[in-house]
N, C-alpha and C. Protein backbone atom coordinates (compact mmCIF):
# COMPACT_ATOMS: atom_id res chain seq x y z
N UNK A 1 15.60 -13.18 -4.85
CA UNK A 1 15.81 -13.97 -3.66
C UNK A 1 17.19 -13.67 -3.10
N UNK A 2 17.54 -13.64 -1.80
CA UNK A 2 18.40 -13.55 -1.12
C UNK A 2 18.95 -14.33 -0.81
N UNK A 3 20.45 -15.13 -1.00
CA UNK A 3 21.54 -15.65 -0.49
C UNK A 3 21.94 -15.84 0.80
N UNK A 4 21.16 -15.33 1.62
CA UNK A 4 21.10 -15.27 3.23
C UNK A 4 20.90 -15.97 3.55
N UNK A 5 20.21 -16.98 3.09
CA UNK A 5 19.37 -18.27 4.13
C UNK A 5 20.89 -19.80 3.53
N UNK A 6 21.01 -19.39 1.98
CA UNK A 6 22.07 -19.84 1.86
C UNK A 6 23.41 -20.08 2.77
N UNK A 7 23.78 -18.96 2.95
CA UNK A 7 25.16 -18.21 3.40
C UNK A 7 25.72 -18.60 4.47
N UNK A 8 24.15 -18.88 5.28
CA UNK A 8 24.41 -18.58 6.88
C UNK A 8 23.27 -20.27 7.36
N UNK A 9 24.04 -20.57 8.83
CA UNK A 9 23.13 -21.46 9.13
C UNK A 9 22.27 -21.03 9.82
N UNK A 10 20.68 -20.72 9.82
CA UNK A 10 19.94 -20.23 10.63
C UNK A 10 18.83 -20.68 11.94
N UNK A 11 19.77 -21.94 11.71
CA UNK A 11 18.69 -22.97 12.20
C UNK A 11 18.91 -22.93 13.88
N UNK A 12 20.88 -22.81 13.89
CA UNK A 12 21.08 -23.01 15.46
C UNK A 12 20.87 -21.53 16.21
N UNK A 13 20.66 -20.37 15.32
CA UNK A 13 20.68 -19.30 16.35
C UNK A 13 18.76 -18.50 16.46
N UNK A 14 19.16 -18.04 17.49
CA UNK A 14 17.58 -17.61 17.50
C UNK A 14 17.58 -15.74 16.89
N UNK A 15 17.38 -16.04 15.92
CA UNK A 15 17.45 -14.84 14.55
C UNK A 15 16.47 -15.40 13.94
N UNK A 16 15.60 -13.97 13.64
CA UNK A 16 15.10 -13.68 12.10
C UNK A 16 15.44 -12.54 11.07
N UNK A 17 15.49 -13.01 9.94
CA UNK A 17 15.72 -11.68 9.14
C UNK A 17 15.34 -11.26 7.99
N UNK A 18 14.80 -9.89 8.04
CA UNK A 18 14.12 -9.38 6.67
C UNK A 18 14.71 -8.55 5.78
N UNK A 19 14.91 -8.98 5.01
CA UNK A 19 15.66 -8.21 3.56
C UNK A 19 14.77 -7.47 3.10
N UNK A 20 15.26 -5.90 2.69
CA UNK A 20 14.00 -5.20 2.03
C UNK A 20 15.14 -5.08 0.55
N UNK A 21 14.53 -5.69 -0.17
CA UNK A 21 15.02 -5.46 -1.62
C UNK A 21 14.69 -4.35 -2.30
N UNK A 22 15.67 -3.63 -2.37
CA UNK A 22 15.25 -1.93 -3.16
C UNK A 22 16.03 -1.53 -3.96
N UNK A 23 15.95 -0.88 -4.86
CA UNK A 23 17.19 -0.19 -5.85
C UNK A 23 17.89 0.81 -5.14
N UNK A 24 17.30 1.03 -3.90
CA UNK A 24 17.82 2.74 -2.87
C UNK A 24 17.37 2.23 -1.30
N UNK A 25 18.50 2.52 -0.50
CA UNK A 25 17.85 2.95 0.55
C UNK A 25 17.47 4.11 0.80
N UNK A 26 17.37 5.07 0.38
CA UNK A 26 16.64 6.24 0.58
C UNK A 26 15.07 6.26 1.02
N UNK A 27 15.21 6.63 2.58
CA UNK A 27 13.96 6.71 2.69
C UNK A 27 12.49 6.76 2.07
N UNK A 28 12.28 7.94 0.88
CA UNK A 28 11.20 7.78 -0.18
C UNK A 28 10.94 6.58 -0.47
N UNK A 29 12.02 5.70 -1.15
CA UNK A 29 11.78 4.70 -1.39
C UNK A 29 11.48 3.13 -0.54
N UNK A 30 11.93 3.11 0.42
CA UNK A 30 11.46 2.52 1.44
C UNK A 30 9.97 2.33 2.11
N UNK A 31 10.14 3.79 2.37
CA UNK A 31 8.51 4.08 3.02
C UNK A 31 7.48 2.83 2.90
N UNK A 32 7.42 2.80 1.13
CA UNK A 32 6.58 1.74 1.04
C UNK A 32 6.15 0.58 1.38
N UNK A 33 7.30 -0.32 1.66
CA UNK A 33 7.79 -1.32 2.22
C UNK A 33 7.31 -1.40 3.59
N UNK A 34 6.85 -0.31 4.68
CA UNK A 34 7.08 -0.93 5.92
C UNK A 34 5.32 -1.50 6.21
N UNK A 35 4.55 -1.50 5.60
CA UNK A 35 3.59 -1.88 6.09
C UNK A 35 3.69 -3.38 5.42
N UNK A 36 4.74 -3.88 4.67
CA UNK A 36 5.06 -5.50 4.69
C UNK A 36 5.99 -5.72 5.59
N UNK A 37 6.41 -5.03 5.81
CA UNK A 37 7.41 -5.12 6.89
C UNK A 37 6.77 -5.36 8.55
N UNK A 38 5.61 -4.71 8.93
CA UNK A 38 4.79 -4.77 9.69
C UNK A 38 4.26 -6.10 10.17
N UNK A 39 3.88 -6.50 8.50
CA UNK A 39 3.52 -7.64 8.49
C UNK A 39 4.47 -8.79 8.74
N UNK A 40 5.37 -9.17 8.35
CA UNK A 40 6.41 -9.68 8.63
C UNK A 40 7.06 -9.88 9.85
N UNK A 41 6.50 -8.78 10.98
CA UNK A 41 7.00 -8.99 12.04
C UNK A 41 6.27 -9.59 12.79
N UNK A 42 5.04 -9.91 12.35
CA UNK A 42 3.77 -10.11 13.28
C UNK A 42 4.11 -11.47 13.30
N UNK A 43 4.41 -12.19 12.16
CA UNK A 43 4.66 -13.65 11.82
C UNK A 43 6.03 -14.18 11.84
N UNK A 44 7.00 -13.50 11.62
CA UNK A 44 8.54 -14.01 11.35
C UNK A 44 9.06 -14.84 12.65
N UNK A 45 9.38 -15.98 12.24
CA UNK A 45 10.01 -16.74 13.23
C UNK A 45 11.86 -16.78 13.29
N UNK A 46 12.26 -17.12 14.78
CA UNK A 46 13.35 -17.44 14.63
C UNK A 46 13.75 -18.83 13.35
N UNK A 47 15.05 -18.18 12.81
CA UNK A 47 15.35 -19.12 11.19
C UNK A 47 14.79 -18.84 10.48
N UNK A 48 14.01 -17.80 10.21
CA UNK A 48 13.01 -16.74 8.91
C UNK A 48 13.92 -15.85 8.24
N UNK A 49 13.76 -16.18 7.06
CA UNK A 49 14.55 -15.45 5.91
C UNK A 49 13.47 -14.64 5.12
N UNK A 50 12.77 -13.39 5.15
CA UNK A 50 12.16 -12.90 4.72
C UNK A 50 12.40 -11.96 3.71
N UNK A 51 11.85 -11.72 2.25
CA UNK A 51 12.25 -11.07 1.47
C UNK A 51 11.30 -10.11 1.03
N UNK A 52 11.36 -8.54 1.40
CA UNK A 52 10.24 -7.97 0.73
C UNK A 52 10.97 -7.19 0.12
N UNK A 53 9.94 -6.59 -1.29
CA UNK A 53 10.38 -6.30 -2.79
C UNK A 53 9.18 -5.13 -2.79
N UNK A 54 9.59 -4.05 -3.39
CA UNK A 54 8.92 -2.94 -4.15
C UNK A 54 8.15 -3.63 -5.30
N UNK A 55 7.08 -3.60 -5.53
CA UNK A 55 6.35 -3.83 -6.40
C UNK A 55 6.96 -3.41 -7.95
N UNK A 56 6.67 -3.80 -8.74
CA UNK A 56 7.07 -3.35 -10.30
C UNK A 56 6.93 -1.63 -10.22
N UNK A 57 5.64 -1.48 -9.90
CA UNK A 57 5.10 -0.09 -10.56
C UNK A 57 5.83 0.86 -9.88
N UNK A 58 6.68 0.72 -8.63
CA UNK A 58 7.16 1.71 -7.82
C UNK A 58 8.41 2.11 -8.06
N UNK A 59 8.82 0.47 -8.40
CA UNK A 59 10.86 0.39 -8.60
C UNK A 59 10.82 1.22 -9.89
């Protein structure tokens, strides 16, 4: 989980934001991620703290 929603007040600004939790940003490793990421955009509201994670088998 991410400290972001902590950190910051998200309530008064009109922001959303998605954390992609990875051991790398290196593209390869990413890749995977964007079709939750996809998803995430379809639904994410302003004050959305979204966290997507590489599955076990990938990291």
């Amino acid at each position: 989980m991410t400290a972001v929603k902590f950190q910051q007040n998200l309530n008064n600004i009109d922001l959303a934001i998605i954390v992609l939790a990875s051991p790398s940003n290196r593209l390869e490793v990413l890749k995977p991620l964007m079709p939750k990421v996809q998803e995430a955009l379809a639904t994410i509201q302003a004050g959305d703290v979204v966290t997507i994670t590489l599955p076990d088998a990938i990291a």
